[in-house]
Structures are given as structure tokens and as C-alpha cells.
PDB file of N, CA and C in Angstrom:
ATOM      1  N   UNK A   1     -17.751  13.021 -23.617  1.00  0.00           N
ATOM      2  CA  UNK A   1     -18.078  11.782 -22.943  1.00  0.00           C
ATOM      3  C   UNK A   1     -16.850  10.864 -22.955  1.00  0.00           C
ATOM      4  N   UNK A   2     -16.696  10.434 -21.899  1.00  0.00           N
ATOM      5  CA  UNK A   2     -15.395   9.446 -21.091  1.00  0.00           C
ATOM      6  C   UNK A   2     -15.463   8.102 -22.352  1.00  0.00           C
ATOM      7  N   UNK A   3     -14.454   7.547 -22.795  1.00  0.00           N
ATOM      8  CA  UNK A   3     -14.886   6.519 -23.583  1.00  0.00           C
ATOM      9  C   UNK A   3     -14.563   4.826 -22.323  1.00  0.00           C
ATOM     10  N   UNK A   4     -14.020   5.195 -21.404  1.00  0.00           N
ATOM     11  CA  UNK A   4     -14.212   4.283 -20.087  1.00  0.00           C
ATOM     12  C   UNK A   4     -14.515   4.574 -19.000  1.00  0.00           C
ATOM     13  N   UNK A   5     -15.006   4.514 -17.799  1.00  0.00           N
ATOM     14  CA  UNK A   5     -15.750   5.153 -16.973  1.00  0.00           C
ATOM     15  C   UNK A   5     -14.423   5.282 -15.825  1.00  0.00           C
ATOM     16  N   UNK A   6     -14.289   6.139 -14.661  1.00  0.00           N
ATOM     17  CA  UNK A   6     -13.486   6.334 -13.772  1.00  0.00           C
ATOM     18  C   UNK A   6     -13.312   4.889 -13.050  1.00  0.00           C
ATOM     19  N   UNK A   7     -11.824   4.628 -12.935  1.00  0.00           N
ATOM     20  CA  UNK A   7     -11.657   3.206 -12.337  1.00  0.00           C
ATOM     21  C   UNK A   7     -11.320   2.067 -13.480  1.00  0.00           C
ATOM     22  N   UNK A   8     -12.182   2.426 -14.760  1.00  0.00           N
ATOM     23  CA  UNK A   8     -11.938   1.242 -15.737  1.00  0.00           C
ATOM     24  C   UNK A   8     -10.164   1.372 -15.822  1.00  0.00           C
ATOM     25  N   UNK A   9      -9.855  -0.095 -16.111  1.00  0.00           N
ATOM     26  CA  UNK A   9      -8.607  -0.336 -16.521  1.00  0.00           C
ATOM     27  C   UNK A   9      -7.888   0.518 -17.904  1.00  0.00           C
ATOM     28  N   UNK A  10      -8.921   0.532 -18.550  1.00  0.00           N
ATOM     29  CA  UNK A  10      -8.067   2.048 -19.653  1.00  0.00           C
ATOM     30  C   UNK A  10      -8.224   3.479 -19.213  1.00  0.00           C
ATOM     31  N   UNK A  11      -9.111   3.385 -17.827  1.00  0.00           N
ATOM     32  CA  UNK A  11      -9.387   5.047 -17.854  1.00  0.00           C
ATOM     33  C   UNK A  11      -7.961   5.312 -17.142  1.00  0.00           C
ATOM     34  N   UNK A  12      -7.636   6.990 -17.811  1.00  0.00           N
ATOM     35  CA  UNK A  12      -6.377   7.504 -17.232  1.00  0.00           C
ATOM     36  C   UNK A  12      -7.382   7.899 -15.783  1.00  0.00           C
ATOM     37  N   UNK A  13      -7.961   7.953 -15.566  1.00  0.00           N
ATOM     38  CA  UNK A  13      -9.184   8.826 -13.996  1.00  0.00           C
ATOM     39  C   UNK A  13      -9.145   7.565 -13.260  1.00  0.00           C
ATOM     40  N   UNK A  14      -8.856   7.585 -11.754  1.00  0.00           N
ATOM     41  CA  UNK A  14      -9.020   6.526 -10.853  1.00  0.00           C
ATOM     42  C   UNK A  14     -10.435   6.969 -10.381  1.00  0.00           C
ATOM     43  N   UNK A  15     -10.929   5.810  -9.841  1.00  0.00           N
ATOM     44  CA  UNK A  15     -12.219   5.970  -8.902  1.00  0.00           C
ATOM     45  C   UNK A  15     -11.808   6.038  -7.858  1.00  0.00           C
ATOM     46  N   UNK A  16     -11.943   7.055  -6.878  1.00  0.00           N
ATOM     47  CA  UNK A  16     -11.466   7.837  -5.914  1.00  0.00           C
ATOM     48  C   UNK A  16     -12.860   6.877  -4.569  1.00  0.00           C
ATOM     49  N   UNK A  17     -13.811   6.814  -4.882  1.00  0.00           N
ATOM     50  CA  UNK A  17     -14.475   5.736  -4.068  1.00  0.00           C
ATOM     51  C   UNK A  17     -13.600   3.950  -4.046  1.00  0.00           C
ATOM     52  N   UNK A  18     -13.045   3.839  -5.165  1.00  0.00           N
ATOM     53  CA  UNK A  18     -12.885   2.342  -4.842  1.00  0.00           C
ATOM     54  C   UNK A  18     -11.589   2.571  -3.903  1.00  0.00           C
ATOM     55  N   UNK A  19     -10.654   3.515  -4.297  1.00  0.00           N
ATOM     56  CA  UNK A  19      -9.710   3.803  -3.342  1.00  0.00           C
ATOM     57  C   UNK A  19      -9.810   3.687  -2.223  1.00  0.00           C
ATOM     58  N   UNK A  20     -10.731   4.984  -1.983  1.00  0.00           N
ATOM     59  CA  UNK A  20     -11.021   4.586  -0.204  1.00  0.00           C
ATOM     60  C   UNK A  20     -11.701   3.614   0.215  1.00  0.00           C
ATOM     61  N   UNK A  21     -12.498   2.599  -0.282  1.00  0.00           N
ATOM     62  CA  UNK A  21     -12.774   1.565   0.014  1.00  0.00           C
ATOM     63  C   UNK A  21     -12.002   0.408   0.527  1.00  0.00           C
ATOM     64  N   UNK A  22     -10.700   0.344  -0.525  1.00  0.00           N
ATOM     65  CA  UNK A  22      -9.456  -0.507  -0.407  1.00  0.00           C
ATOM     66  C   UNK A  22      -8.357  -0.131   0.177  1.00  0.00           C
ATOM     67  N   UNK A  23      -8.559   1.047   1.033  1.00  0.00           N
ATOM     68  CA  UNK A  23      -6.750   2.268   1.404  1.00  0.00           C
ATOM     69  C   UNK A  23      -6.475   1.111   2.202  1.00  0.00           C
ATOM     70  N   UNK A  24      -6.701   0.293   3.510  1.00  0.00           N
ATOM     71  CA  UNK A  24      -6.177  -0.715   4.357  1.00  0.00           C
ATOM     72  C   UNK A  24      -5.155  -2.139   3.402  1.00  0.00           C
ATOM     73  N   UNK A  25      -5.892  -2.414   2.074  1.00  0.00           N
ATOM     74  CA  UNK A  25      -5.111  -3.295   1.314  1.00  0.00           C
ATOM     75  C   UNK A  25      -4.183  -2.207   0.314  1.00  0.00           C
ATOM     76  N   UNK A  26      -4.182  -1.084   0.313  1.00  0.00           N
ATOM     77  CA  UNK A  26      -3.326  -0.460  -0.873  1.00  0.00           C
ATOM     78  C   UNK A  26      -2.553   0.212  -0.084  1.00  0.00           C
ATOM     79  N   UNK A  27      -2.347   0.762   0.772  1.00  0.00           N
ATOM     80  CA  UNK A  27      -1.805   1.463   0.905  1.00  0.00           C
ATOM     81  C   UNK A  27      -0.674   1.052   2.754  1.00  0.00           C
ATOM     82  N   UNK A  28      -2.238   0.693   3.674  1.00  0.00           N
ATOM     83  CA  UNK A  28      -1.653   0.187   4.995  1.00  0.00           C
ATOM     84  C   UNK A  28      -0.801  -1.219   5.205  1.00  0.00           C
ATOM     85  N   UNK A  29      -0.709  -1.951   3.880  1.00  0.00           N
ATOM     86  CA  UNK A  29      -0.492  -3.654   4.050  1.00  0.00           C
ATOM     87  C   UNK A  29       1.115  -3.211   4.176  1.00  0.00           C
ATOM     88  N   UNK A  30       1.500  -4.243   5.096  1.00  0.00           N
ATOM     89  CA  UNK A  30       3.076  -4.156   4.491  1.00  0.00           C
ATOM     90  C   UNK A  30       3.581  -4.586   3.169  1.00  0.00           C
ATOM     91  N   UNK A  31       4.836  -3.803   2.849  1.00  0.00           N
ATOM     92  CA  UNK A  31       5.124  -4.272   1.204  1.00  0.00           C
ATOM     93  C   UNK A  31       5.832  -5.874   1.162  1.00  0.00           C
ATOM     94  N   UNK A  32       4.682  -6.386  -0.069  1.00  0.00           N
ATOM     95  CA  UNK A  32       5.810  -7.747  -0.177  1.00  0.00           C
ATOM     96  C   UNK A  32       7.081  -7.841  -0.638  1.00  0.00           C
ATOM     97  N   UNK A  33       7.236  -8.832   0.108  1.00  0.00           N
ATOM     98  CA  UNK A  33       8.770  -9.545  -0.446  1.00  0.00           C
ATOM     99  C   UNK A  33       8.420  -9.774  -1.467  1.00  0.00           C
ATOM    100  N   UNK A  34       9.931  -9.156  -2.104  1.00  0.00           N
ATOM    101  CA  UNK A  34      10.182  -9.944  -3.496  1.00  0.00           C
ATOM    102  C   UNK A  34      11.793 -10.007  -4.004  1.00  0.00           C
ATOM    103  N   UNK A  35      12.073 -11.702  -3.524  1.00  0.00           N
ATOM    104  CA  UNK A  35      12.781 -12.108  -3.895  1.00  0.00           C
ATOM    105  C   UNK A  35      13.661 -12.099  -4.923  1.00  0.00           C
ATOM    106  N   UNK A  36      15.111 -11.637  -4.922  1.00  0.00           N
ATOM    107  CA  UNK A  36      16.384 -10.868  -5.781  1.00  0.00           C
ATOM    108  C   UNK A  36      15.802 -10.186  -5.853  1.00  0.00           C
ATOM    109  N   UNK A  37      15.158  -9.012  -5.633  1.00  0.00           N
ATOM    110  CA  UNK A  37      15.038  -7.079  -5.575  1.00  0.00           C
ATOM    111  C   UNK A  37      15.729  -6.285  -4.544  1.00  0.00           C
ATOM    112  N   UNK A  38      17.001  -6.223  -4.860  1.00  0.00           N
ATOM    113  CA  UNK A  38      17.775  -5.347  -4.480  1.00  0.00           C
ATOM    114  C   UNK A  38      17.442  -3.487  -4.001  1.00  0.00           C
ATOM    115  N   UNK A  39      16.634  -3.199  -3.454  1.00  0.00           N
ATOM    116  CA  UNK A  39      15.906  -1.831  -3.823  1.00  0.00           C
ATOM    117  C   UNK A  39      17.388  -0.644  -3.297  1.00  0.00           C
ATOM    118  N   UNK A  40      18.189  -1.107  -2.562  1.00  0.00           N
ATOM    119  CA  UNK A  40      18.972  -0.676  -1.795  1.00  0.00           C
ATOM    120  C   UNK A  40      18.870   0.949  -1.552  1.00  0.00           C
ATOM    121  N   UNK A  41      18.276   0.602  -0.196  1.00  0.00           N
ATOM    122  CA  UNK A  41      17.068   1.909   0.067  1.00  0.00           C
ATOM    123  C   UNK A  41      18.521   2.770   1.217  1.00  0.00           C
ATOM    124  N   UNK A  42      19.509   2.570   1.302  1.00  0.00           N
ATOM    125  CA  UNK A  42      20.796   3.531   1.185  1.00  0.00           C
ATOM    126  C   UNK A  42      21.122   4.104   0.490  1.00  0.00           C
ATOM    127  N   UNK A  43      21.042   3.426  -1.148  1.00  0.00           N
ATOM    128  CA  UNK A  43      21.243   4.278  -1.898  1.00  0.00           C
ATOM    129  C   UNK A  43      20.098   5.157  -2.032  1.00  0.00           C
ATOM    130  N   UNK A  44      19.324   4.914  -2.435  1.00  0.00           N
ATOM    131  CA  UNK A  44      18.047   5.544  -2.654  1.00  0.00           C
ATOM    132  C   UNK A  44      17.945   6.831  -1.820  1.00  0.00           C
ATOM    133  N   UNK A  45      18.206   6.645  -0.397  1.00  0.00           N
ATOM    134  CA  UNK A  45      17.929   7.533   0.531  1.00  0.00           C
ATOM    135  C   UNK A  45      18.708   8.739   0.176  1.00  0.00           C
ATOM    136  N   UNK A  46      20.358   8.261  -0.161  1.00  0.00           N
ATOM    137  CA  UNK A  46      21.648   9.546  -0.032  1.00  0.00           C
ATOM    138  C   UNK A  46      21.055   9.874  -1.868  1.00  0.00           C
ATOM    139  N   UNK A  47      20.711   9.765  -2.628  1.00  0.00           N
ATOM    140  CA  UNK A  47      19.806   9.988  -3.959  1.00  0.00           C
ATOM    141  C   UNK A  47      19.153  11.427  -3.983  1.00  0.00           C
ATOM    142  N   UNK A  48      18.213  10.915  -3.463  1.00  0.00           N
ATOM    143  CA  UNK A  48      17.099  11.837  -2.562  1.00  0.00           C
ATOM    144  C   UNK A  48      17.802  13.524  -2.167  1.00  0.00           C
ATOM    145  N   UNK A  49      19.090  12.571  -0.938  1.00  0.00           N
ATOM    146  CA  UNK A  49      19.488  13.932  -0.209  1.00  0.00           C
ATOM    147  C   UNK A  49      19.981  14.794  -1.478  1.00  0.00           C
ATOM    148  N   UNK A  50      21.018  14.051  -2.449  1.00  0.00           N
ATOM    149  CA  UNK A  50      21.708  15.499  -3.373  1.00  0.00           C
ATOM    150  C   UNK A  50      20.858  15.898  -4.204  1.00  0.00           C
ATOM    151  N   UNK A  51      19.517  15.333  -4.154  1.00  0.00           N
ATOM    152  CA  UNK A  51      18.559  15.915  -5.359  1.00  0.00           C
ATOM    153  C   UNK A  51      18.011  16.993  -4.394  1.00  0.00           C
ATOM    154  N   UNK A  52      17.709  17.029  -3.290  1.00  0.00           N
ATOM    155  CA  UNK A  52      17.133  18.144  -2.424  1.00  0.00           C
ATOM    156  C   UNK A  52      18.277  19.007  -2.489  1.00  0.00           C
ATOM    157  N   UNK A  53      19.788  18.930  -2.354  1.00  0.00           N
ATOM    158  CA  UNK A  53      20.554  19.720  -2.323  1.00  0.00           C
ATOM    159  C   UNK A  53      20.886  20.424  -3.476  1.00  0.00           C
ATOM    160  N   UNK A  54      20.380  19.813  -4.645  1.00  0.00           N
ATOM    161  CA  UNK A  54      20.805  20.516  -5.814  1.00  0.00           C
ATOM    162  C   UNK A  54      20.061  21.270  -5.781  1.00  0.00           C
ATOM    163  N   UNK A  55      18.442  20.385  -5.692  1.00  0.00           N
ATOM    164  CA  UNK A  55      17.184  21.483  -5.964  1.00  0.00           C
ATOM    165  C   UNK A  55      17.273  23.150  -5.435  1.00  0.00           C
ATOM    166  N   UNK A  56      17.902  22.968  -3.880  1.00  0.00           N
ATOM    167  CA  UNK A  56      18.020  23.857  -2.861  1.00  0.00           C
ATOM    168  C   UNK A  56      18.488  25.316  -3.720  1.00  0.00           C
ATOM    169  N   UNK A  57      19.357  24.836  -4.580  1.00  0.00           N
ATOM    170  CA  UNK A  57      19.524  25.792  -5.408  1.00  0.00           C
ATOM    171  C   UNK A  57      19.053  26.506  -6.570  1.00  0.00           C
ATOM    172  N   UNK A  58      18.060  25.755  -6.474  1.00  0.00           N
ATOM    173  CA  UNK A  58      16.797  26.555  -8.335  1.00  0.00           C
ATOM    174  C   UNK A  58      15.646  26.817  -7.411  1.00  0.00           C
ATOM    175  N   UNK A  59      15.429  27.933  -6.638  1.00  0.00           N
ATOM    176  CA  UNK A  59      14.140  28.536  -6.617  1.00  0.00           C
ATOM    177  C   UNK A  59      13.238  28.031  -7.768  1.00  0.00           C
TER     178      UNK A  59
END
């Protein structure tokens, strides 16, 4: 027996109903601004590419 129920704030288990209830505010909203967050999604992007390129190489 769960000692918090699916969804509670300590459960590691999401409630997969409240999700889809809320997907338009979680998921469709645009992301906020937030002021000095640098995400610098250039870097991030060329990141990405040499991690796929390394990966490319470990079956």
C-alpha cells in the first residue's frame, strides 16, 4: 500500500488523469519569461548535436 496516493506531492507516481486534464496549461502555454536566464539555446542546440555524434558511435 502507496503511503501517498498518485498525484500527492510526495508521491514519486503522477496522476496521469490530472495531467490530461491540465495538458493546455502544462504543456501547450507558452514558456515564461524569466528575467536574467540566459538559456542560450545555441549552445544548447550544437550540445545536443556532439552528444548525438558521439552517441552515433556506441551502439
Amino acid at each position: 500500500m502507496a503511503a501517498f496516493p498518485d498525484g500527492h506531492f510526495y508521491s514519486p507516481v503522477i496522476d496521469a488523469k490530472d495531467l490530461a486534464k491540465r495538458r493546455k496549461v502544462l504543456w501547450e502555454s507558452p514558456s515564461p519569461e524569466l528575467p536574467g536566464v540566459d538559456f542560450n539555446a545555441a549552445g544548447q542546440r550544437a550540445l545536443l548535436q556532439e552528444l548525438r555524434e558521439i552517441g552515433a558511435e556506441y551502439p
